[in-house]
Protein backbone atom coordinates (compact mmCIF):
# COMPACT_ATOMS: atom_id res chain seq x y z
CA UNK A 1 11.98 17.83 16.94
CA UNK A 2 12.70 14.13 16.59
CA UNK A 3 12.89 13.20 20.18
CA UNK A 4 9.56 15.45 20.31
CA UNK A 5 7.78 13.29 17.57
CA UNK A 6 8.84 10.17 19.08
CA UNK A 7 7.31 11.17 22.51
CA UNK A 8 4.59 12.30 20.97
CA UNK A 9 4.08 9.23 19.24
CA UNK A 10 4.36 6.98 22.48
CA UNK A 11 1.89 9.20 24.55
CA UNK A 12 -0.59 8.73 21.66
CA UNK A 13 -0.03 5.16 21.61
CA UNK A 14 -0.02 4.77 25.47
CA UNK A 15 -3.63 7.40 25.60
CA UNK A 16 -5.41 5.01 22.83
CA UNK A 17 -4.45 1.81 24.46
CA UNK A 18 -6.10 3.47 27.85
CA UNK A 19 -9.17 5.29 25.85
CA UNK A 20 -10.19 1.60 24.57
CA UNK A 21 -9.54 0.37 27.47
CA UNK A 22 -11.89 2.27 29.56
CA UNK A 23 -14.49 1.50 26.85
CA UNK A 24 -14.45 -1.82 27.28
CA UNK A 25 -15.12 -1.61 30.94
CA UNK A 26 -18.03 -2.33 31.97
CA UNK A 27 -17.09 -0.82 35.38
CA UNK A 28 -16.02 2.62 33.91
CA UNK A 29 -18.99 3.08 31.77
CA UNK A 30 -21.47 2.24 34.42
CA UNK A 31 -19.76 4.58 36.65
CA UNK A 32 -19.68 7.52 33.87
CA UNK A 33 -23.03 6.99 32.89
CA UNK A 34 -24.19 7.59 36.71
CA UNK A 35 -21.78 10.52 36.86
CA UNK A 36 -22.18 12.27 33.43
CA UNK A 37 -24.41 10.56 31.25
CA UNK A 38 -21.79 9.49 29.10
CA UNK A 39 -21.52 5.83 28.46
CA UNK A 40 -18.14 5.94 26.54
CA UNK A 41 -15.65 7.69 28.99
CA UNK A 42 -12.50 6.60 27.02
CA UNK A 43 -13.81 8.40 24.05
CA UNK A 44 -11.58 11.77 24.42
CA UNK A 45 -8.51 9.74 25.32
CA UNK A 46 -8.59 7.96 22.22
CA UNK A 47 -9.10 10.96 20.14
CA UNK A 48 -6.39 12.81 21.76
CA UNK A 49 -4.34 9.78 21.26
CA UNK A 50 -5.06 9.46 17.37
CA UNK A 51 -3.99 13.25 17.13
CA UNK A 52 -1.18 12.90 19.36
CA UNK A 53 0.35 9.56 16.92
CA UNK A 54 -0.65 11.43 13.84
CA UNK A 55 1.42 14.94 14.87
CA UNK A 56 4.47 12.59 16.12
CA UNK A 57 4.30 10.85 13.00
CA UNK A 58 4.51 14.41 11.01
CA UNK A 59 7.31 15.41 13.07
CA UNK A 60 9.32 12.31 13.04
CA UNK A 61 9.13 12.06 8.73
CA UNK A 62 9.83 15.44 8.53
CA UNK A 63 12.98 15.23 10.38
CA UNK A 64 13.73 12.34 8.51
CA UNK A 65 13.38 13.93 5.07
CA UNK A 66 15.29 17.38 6.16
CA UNK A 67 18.27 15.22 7.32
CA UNK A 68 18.37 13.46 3.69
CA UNK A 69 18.43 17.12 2.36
């Protein structure tokens, strides 16, 4: 479960870094908002990111506190 949370955690970190990423470009967004409408296409990237860090953070203190036990 630890090397799970620590994936986890860098996917997360690797999927928010990309989400705000394609926010801030002005490229992306003008090309999603032709496309879909949308005008924040990073948007689901970062909140699958910030769920992705918070569950590998879970898993990574709980393995911690069950190996103190």
């Amino acid at each position: 479960m630890f090397v799970l949370g620590v994936l986890a955690i860098i996917i997360g970190a690797i999927l928010t870094i990309v989400g705000f990423a394609m926010n801030n470009s002005l490229e992306a967004q003008l090309i999603s908002a032709f496309s879909t409408g949308s005008t924040n296409p990073g948007t689901i990237f970062i909140v699958i990111g910030i769920i992705l860090l918070v569950v590998g953070v879970l898993l990574v203190v709980m393995k911690k506190k069950k190996a103190q036990k």
